[in-house]
C-alpha atoms as a PDB file:
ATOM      1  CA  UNK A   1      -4.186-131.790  75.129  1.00  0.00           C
ATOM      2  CA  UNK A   2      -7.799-132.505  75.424  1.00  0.00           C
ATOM      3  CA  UNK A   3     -10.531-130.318  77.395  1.00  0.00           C
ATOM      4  CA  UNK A   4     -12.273-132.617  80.134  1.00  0.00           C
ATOM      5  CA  UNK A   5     -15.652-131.985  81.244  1.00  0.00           C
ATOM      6  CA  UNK A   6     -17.687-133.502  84.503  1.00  0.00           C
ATOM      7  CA  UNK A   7     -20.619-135.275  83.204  1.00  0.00           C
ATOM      8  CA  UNK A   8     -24.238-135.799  85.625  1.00  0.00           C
ATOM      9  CA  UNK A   9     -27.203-137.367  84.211  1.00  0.00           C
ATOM     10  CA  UNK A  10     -30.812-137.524  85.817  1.00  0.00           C
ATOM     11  CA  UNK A  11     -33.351-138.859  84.170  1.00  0.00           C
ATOM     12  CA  UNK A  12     -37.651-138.536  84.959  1.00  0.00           C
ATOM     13  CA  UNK A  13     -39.548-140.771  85.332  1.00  0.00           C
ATOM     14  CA  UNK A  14     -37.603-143.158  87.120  1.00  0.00           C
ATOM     15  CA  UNK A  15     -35.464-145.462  84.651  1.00  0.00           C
ATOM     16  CA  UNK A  16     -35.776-149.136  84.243  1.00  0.00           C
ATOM     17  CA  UNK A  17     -32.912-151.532  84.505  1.00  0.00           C
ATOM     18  CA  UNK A  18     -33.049-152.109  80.712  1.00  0.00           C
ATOM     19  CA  UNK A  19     -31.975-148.526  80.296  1.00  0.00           C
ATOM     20  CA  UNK A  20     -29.772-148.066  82.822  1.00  0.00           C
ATOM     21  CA  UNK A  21     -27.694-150.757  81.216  1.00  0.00           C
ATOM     22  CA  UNK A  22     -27.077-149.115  78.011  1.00  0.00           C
ATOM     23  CA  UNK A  23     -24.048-147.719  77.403  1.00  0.00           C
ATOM     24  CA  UNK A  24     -22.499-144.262  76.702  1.00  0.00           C
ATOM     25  CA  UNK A  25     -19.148-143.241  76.251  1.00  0.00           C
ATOM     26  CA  UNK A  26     -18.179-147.181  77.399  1.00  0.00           C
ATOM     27  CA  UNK A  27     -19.826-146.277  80.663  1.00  0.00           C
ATOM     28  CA  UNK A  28     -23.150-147.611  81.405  1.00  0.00           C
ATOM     29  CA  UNK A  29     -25.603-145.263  82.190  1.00  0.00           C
ATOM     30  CA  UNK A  30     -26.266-146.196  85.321  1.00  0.00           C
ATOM     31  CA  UNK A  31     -22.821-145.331  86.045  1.00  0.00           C
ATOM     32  CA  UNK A  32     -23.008-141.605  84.630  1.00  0.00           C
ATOM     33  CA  UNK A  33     -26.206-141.570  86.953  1.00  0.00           C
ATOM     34  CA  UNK A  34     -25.201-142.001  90.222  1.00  0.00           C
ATOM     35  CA  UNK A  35     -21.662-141.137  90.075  1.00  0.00           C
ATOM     36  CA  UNK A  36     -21.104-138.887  87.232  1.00  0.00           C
ATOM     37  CA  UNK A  37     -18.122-139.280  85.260  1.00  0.00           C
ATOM     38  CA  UNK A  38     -15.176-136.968  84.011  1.00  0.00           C
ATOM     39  CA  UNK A  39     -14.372-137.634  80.693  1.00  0.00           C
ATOM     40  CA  UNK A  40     -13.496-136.405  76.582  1.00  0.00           C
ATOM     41  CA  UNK A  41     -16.621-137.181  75.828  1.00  0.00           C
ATOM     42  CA  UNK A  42     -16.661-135.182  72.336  1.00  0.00           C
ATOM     43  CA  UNK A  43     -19.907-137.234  71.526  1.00  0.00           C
ATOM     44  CA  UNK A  44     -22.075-136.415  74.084  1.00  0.00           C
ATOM     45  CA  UNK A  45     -25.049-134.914  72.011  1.00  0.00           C
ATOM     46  CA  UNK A  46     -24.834-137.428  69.345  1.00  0.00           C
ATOM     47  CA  UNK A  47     -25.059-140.292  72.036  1.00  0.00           C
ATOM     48  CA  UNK A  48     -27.533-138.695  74.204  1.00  0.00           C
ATOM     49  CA  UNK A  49     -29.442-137.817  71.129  1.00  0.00           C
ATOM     50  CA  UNK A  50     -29.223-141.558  70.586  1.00  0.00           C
ATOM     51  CA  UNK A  51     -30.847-142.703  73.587  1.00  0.00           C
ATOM     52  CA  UNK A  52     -33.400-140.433  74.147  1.00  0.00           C
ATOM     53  CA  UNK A  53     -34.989-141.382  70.548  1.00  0.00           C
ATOM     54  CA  UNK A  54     -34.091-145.396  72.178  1.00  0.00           C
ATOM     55  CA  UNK A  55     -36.217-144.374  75.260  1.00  0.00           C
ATOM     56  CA  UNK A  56     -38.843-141.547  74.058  1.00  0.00           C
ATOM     57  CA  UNK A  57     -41.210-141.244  77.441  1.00  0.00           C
ATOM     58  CA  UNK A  58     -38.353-140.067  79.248  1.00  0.00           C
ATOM     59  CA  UNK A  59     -36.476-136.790  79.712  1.00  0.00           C
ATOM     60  CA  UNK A  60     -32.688-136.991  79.800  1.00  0.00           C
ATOM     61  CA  UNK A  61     -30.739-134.201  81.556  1.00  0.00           C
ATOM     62  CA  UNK A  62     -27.604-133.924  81.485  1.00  0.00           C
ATOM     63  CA  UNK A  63     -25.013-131.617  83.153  1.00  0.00           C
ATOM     64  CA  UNK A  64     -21.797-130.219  82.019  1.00  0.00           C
ATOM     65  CA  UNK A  65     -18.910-128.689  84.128  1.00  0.00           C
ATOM     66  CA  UNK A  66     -15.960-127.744  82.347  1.00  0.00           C
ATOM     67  CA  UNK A  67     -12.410-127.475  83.312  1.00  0.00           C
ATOM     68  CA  UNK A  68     -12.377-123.621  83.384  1.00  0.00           C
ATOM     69  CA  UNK A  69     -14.591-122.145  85.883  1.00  0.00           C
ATOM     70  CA  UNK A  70     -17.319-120.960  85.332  1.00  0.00           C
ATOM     71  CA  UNK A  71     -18.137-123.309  82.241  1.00  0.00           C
ATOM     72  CA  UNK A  72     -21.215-124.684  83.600  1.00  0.00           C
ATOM     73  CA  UNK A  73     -24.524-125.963  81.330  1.00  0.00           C
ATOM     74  CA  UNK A  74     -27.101-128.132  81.254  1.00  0.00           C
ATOM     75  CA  UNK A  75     -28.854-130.119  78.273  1.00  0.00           C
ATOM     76  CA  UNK A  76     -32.643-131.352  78.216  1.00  0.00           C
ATOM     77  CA  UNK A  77     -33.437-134.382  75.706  1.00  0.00           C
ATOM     78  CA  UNK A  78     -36.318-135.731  74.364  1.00  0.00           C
ATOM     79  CA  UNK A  79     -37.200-138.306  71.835  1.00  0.00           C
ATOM     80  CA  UNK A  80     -33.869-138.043  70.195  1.00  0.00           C
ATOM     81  CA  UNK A  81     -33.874-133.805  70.116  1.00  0.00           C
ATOM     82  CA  UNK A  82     -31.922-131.540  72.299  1.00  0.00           C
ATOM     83  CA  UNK A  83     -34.875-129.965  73.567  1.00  0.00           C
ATOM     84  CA  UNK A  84     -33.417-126.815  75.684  1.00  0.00           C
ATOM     85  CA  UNK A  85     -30.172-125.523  76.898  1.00  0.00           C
ATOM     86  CA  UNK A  86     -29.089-123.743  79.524  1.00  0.00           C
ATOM     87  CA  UNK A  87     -25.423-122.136  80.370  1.00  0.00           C
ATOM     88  CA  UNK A  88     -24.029-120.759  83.648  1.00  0.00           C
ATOM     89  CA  UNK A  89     -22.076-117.456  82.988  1.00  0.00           C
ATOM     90  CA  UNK A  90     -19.752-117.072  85.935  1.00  0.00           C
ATOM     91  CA  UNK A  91     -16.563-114.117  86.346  1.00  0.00           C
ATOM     92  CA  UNK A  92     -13.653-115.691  87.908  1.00  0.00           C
ATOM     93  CA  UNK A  93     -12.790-113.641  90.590  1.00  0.00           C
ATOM     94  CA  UNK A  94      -9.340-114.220  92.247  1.00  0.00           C
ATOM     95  CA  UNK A  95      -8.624-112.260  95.896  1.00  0.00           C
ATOM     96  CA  UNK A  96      -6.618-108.794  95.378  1.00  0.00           C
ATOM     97  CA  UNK A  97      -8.060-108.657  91.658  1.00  0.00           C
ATOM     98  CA  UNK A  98     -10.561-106.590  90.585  1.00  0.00           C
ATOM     99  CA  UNK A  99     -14.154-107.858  89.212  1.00  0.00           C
ATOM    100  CA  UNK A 100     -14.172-108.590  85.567  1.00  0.00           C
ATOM    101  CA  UNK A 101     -17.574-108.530  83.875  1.00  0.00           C
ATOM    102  CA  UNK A 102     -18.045-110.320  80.828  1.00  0.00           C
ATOM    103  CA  UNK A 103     -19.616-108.828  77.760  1.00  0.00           C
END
């Protein structure tokens, strides 16, 4: 059994053909851009490493959402480095339980 995560990408300044065209996880990017995709993809910071040092004047950000809730995060790449991360802490809260904080 394999954890799945959705995958969003947006990308600034606006990207050119070219690299919408290139490929990640078999998918091309233009693809993982407009539609998202849900996938294994277990190389995700490798490949977006990748193309960020492949297209250096743009910022790559891409969006995680795991299969448990509350497993939310979001990457920022430039120039082939993982520049910043951010993660989404959220409790699951189910009706007639009480609030769990986590530690």
């Amino acid at each position: 059994m394999s954890y799945r995560t959705r995958f969003e990408l947006k990308i600034k300044p606006r990207p050119s053909a070219e690299l919408l065209a290139e490929e990640v996880d078999g998918e091309p990017v233009k693809n993982l851009v407009r539609w998202g995709m849900e996938s294994k993809w277990f190389d995700y910071d490798k490949d977006m490493k990748a193309l960020s040092e492949k297209y250096p004047d743009h910022l790559f950000i891409l969006d995680g959402y795991g299969e448990v809730v509350g497993d939310i995060w979001r990457k920022f790449y430039r120039d082939g480095v993982c520049i910043d991360t951010w993660r989404l802490y959220l409790d699951a809260v189910r009706p007639n339980e009480p609030s769990v904080t986590s530690k």
